[in-house]
C-alpha atoms as a PDB file:
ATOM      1  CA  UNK A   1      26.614  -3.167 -23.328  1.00  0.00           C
ATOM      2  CA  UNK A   2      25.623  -6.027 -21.287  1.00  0.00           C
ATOM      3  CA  UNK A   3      26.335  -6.948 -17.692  1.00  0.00           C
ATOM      4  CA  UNK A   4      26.205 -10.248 -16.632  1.00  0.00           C
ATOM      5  CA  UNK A   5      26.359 -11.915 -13.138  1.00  0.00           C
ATOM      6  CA  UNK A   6      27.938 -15.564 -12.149  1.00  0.00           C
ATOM      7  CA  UNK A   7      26.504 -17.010  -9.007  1.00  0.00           C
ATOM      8  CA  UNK A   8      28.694 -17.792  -6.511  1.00  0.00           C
ATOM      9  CA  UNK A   9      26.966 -20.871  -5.000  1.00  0.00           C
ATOM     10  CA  UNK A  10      25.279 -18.809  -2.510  1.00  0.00           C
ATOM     11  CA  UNK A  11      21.543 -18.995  -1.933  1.00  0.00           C
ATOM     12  CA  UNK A  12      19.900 -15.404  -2.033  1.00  0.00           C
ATOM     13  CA  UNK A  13      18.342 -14.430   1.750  1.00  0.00           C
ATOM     14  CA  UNK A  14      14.820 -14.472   2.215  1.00  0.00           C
ATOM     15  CA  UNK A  15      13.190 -13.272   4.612  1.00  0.00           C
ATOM     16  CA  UNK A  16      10.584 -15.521   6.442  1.00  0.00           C
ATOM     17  CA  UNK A  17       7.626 -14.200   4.460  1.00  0.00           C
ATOM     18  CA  UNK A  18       9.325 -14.624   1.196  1.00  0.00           C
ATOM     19  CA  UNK A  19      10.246 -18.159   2.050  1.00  0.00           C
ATOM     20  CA  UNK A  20       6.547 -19.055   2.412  1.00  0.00           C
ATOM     21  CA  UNK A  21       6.227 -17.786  -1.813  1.00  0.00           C
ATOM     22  CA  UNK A  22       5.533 -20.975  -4.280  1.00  0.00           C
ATOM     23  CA  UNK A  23       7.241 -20.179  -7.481  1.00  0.00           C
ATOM     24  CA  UNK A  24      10.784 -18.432  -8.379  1.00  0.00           C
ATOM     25  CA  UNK A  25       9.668 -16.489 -11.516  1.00  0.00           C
ATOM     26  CA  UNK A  26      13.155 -17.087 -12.738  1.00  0.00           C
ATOM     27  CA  UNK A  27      12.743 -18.772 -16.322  1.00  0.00           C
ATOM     28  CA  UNK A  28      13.080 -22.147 -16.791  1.00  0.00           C
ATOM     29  CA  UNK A  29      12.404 -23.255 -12.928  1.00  0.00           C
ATOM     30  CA  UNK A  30       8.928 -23.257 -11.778  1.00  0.00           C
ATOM     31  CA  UNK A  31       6.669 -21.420 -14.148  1.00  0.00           C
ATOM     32  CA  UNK A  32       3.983 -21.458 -11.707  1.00  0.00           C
ATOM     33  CA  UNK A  33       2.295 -18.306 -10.236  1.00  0.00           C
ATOM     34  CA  UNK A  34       3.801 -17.329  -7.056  1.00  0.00           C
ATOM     35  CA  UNK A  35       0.757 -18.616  -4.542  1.00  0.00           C
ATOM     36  CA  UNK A  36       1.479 -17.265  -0.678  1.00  0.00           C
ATOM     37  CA  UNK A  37       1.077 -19.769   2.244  1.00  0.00           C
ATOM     38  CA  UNK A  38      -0.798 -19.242   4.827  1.00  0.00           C
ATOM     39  CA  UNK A  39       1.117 -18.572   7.642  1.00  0.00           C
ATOM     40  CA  UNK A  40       0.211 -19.693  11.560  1.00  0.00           C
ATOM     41  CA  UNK A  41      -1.829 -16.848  13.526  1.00  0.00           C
ATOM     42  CA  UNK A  42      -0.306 -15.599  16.449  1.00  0.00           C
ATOM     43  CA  UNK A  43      -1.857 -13.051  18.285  1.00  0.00           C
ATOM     44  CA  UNK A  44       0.578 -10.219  19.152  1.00  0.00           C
ATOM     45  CA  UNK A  45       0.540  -9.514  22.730  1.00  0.00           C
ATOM     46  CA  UNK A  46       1.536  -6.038  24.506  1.00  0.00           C
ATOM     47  CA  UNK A  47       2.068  -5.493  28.287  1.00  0.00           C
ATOM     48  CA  UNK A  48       2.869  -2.165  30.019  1.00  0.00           C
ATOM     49  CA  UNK A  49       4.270  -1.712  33.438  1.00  0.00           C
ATOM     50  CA  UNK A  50       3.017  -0.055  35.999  1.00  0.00           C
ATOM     51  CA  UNK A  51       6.347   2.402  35.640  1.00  0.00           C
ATOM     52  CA  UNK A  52       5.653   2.302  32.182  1.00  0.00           C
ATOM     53  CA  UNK A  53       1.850   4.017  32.538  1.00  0.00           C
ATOM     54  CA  UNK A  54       2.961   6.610  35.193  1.00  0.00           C
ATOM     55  CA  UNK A  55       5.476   7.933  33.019  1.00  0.00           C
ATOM     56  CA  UNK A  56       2.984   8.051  30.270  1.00  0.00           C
ATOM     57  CA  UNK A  57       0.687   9.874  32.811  1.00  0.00           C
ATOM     58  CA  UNK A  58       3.704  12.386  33.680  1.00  0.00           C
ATOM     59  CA  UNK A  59       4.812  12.890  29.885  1.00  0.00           C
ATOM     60  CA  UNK A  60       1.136  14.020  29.230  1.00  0.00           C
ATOM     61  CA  UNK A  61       1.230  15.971  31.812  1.00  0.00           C
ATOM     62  CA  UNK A  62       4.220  17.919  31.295  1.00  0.00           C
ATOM     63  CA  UNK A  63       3.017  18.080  27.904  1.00  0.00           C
ATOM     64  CA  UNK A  64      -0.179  19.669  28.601  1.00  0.00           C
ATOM     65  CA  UNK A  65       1.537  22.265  30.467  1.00  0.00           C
ATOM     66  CA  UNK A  66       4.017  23.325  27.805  1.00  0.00           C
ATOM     67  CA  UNK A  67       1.401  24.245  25.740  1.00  0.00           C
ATOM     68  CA  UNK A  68       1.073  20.521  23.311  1.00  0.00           C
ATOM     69  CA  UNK A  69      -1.217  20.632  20.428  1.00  0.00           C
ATOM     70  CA  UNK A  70      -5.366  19.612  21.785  1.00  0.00           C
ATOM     71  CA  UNK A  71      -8.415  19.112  19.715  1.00  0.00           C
ATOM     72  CA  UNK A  72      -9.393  22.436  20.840  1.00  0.00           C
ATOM     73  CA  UNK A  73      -5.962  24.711  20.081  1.00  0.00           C
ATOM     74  CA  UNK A  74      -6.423  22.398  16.369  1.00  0.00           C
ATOM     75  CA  UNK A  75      -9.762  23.399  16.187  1.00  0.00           C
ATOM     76  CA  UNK A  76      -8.888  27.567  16.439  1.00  0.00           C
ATOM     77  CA  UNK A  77      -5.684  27.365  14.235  1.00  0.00           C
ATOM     78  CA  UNK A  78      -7.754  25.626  11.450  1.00  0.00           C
ATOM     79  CA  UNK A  79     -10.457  28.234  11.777  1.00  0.00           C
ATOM     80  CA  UNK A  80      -8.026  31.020  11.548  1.00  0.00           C
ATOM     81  CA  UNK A  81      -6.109  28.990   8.350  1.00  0.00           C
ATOM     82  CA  UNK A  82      -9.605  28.966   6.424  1.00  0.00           C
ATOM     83  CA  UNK A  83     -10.207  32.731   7.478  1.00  0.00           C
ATOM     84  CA  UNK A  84      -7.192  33.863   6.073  1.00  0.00           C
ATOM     85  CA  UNK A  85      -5.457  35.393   9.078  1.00  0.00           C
ATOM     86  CA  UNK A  86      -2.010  33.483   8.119  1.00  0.00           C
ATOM     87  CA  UNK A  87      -2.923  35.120   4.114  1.00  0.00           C
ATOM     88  CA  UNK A  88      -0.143  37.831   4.518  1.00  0.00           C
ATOM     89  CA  UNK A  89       3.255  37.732   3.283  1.00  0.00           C
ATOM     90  CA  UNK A  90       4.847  38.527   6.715  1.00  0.00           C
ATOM     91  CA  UNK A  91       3.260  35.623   8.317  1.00  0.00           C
ATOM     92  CA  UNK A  92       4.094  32.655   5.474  1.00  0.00           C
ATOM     93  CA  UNK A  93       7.517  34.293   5.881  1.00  0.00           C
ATOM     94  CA  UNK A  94       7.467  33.914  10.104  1.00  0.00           C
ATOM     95  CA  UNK A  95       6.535  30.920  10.087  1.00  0.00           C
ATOM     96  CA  UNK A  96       9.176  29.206   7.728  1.00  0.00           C
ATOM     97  CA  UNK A  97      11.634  31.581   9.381  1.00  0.00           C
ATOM     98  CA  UNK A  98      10.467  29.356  12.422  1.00  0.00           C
ATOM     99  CA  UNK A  99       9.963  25.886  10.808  1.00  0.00           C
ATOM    100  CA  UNK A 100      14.048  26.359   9.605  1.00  0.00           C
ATOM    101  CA  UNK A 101      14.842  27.449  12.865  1.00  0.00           C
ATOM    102  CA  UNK A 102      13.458  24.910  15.270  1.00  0.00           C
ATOM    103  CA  UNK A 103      15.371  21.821  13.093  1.00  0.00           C
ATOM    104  CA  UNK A 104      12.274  19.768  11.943  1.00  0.00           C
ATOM    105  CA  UNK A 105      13.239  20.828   8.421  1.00  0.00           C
END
């Protein structure tokens, strides 16, 4: 079986960091190594508004409150992981119960 393809005077897309690629590696073209070219550095840039950092602040908040992960809750779960407490059958089987219920899975 073979499959073969005709070109249909197209050129192939390339995206802008491809296009910046010496060398084809298609046979009989340039038989080169493909070298990159350095592209120009631009530094990337980020500015957040003023509305933007209070309702960071608020989402934290709220977050806090509803009982989000901290270092310190992190902290006591892994303790209790490498004491065993979560060991038992009943509990492996809880908390998938829960991990299937709440939709992440």
């Amino acid at each position: 079986m073979s499959i073969r393809i005709d070109s249909l005077g197209v050129e192939p897309h390339r995206s802008d960091a491809a296009k910046g690629v010496r060398g084809t590696g298609i046979e009989g073209q340039d038989k080169q190594a493909a070298q990159p070219v350095s592209a120009p550095q631009r530094p990337d840039q980020v500015e957040i508004s003023e509305a933007g950092r209070a309702l960071a602040a608020q989402i934290g908040t709220e977050a806090a409150s509803a009982g989000a992960l901290t270092g310190e809750r992190v902290a006591e779960i892994r303790q209790r992981v490498l004491t065993g407490a979560y060991d038992s059958t009943a509990i492996v089987e809880e908390v998938a119960r829960r991990m299937l219920s709440s939709g992440d899975i």
